[in-house]
Every structure is written in C-alpha cells, then in structure tokens.
Protein backbone atom coordinates (compact mmCIF):
# COMPACT_ATOMS: atom_id res chain seq x y z
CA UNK A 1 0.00 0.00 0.00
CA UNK A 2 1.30 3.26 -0.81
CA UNK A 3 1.54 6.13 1.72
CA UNK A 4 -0.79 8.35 -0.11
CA UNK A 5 -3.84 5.49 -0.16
CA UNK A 6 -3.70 5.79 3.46
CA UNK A 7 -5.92 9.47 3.34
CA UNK A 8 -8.87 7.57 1.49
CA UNK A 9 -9.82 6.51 4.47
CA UNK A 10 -11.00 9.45 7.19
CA UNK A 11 -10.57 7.45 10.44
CA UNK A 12 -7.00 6.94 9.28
CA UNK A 13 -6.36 10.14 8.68
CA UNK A 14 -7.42 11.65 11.64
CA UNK A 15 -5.63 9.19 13.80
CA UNK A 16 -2.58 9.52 11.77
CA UNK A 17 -2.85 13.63 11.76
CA UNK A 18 -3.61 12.90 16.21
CA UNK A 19 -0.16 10.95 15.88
CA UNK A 20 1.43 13.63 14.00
CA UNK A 21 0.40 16.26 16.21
CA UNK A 22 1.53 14.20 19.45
CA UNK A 23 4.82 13.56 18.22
CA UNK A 24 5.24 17.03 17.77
CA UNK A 25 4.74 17.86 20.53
CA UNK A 26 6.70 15.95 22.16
CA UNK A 27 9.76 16.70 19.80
CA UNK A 28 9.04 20.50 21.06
CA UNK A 29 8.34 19.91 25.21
CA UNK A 30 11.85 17.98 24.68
CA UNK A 31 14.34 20.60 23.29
CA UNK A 32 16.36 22.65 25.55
CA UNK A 33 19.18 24.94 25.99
CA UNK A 34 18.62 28.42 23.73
CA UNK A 35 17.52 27.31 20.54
CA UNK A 36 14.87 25.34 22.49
CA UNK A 37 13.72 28.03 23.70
CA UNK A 38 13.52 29.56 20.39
CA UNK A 39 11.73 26.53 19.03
CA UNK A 40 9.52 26.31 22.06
CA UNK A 41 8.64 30.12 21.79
CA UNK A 42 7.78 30.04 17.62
CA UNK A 43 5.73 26.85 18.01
CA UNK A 44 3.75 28.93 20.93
CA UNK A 45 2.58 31.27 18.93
CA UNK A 46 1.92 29.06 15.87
CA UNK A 47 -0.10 27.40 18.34
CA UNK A 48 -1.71 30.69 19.49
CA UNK A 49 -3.05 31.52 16.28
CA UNK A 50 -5.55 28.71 16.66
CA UNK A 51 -6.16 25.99 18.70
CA UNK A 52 -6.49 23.54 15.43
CA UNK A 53 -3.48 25.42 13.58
CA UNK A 54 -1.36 22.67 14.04
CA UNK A 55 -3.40 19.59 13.33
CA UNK A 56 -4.57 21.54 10.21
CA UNK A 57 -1.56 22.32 8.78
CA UNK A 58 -0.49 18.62 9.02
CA UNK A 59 -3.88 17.67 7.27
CA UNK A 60 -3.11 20.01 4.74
CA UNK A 61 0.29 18.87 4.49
CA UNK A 62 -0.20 14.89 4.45
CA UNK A 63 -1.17 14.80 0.66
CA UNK A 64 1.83 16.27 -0.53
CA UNK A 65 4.32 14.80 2.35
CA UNK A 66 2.84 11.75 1.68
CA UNK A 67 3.13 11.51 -2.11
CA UNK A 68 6.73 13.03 -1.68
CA UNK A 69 7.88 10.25 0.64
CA UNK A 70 5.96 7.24 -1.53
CA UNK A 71 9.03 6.61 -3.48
CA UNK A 72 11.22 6.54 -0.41
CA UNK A 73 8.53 4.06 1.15
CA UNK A 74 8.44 2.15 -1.97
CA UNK A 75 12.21 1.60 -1.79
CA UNK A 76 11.86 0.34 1.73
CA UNK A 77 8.89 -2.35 0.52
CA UNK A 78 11.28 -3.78 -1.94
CA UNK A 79 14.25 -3.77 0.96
CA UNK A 80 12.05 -5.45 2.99
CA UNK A 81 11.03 -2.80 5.50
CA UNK A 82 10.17 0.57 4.62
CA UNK A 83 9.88 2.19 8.73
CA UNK A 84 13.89 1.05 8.95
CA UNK A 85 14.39 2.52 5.31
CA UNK A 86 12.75 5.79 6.45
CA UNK A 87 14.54 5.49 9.30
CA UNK A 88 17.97 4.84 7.77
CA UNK A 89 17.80 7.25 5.33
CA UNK A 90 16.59 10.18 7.95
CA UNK A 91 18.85 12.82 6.21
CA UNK A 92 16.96 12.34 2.32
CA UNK A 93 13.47 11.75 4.18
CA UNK A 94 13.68 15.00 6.34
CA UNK A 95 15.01 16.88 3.15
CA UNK A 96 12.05 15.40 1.69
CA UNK A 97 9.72 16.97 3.94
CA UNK A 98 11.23 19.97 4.26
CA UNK A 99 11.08 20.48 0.66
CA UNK A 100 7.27 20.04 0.94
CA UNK A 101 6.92 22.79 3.43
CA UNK A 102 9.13 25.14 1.87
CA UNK A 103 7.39 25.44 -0.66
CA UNK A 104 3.55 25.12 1.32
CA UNK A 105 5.50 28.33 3.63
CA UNK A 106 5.84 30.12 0.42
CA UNK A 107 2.69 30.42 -0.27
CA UNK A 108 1.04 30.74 3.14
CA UNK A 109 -0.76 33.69 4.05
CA UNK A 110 -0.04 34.20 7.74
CA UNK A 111 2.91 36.45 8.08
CA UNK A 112 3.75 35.44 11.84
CA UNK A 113 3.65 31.92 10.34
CA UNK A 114 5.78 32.77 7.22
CA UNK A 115 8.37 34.73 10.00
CA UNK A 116 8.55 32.24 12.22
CA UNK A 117 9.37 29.32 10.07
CA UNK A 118 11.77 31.55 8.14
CA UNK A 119 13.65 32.56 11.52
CA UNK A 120 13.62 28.69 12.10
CA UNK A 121 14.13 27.04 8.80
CA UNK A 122 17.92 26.61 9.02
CA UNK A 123 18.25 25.12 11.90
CA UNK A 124 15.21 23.04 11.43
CA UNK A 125 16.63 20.42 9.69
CA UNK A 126 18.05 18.05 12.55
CA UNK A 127 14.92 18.61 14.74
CA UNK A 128 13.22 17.20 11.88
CA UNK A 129 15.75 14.18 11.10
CA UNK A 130 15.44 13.59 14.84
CA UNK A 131 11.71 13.23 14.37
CA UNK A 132 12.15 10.56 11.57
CA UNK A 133 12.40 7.43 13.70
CA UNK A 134 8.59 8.58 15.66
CA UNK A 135 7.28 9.59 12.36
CA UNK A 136 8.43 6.41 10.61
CA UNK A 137 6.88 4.10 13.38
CA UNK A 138 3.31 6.42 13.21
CA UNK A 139 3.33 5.64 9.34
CA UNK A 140 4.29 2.32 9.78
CA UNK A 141 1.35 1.61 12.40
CA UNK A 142 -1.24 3.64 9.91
CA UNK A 143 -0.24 1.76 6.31
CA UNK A 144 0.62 -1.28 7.48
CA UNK A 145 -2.90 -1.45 9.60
C-alpha cells in the first residue's frame, strides 16, 4: 500500500494527523538549551493563532508529504522494511519533507507563520531528522494497519 492510499480513508487520517500532532509535541516539550527556547517560543505562537493550527496544517500537508515520501517508502517495501528505510535514510526523508513545506510556507498567508518558520528554517533540519524514527513508526502503524 502506498503512503498516499492511506488518506482515502477518514478514520485513518485523523488518527494519523492525532499521531502527528503528538509527536510534535513531544519533539518541542523535549528541546532545551537556547535554541529550544527559540523553538519552544515560535511553536507557541503558531499554536496561538488557533487551537487547530497545528493539526490543520499537518492535514493540509499529508497529501503532498505523503506523495513526496511514496518513493522513499516504496524503496523500503522492496528492501524489505520501509519504517527502517525511512529510518535509515533520515537525512533524504527529512530533506524530503522539508522540501514540501518550503514550498507550502511560500505560499502561506499568515505572516507570523511565514516569520517564524523563516527565523527557524535553518536550523530546522536536525529537529526534523530527529523526528524521523517517531514519524516512521506512526506511518508504519497507519499503512501497514
């Protein structure tokens, strides 16, 4: 099954968006030091903006993460297991994402959202490959369900 077939179905979806959300979360509550506090202050206000901000931004996300990390998943199906191939290849499967929401942050309209992922965006990169392994084991739980 490929990533993307997962959305067709709406319980899915909203448990896998739920998952999404959590492990975010978490990623956040467990930075520290100064650029924690960074992080920790810029997700605030995302999260400010609306209650639902962040678990509609990852809905509205999932299509295009999803379809942009198929091929990477596919790989892994032929290896034999695409979580570990996910999870192996961290560096090319956060680039992957990121690449999906630079582009969705180009086009937002929220300017505290557009500032506060720009003032992020560089250093972004290994809170995201640090996220890999969670996000890995969520997909893996949802597709292979």
């Amino acid at each position: 099954m490929a990533l993307s077939d997962t959305l067709s179905d709406q319980t899915t979806t909203q448990n896998l968006v739920a998952d999404c959300v959590k492990l975010i979360d978490e990623q956040v509550a467990g930075k520290g030091g100064i650029s924690g506090l960074a992080l920790k202050a810029a997700y605030g206000v995302v999260k400010g903006i609306e209650p639902s901000y962040i678990s509609g931004a990852i809905r509205r996300l999932l299509p295009e993460a999803l379809a942009a990390l198929d091929p990477m998943w596919n790989e892994g199906i032929q290896s034999g297991d695409p979580v570990q191939h996910l999870i192996q290849n961290r560096d090319r499967t956060a680039d992957t994402l990121l690449s999906v929401t630079d582009h969705k942050i180009e086009k937002a309209k929220n300017s505290v959202v557009r500032a506060s992922y720009g003032k992020l965006r560089t250093s972004v990169k290994g809170d995201v490959e640090a996220a890999v392994p969670g996000l890995a084991q969520i997909l893996g739980t949802h597709v292979q369900s």
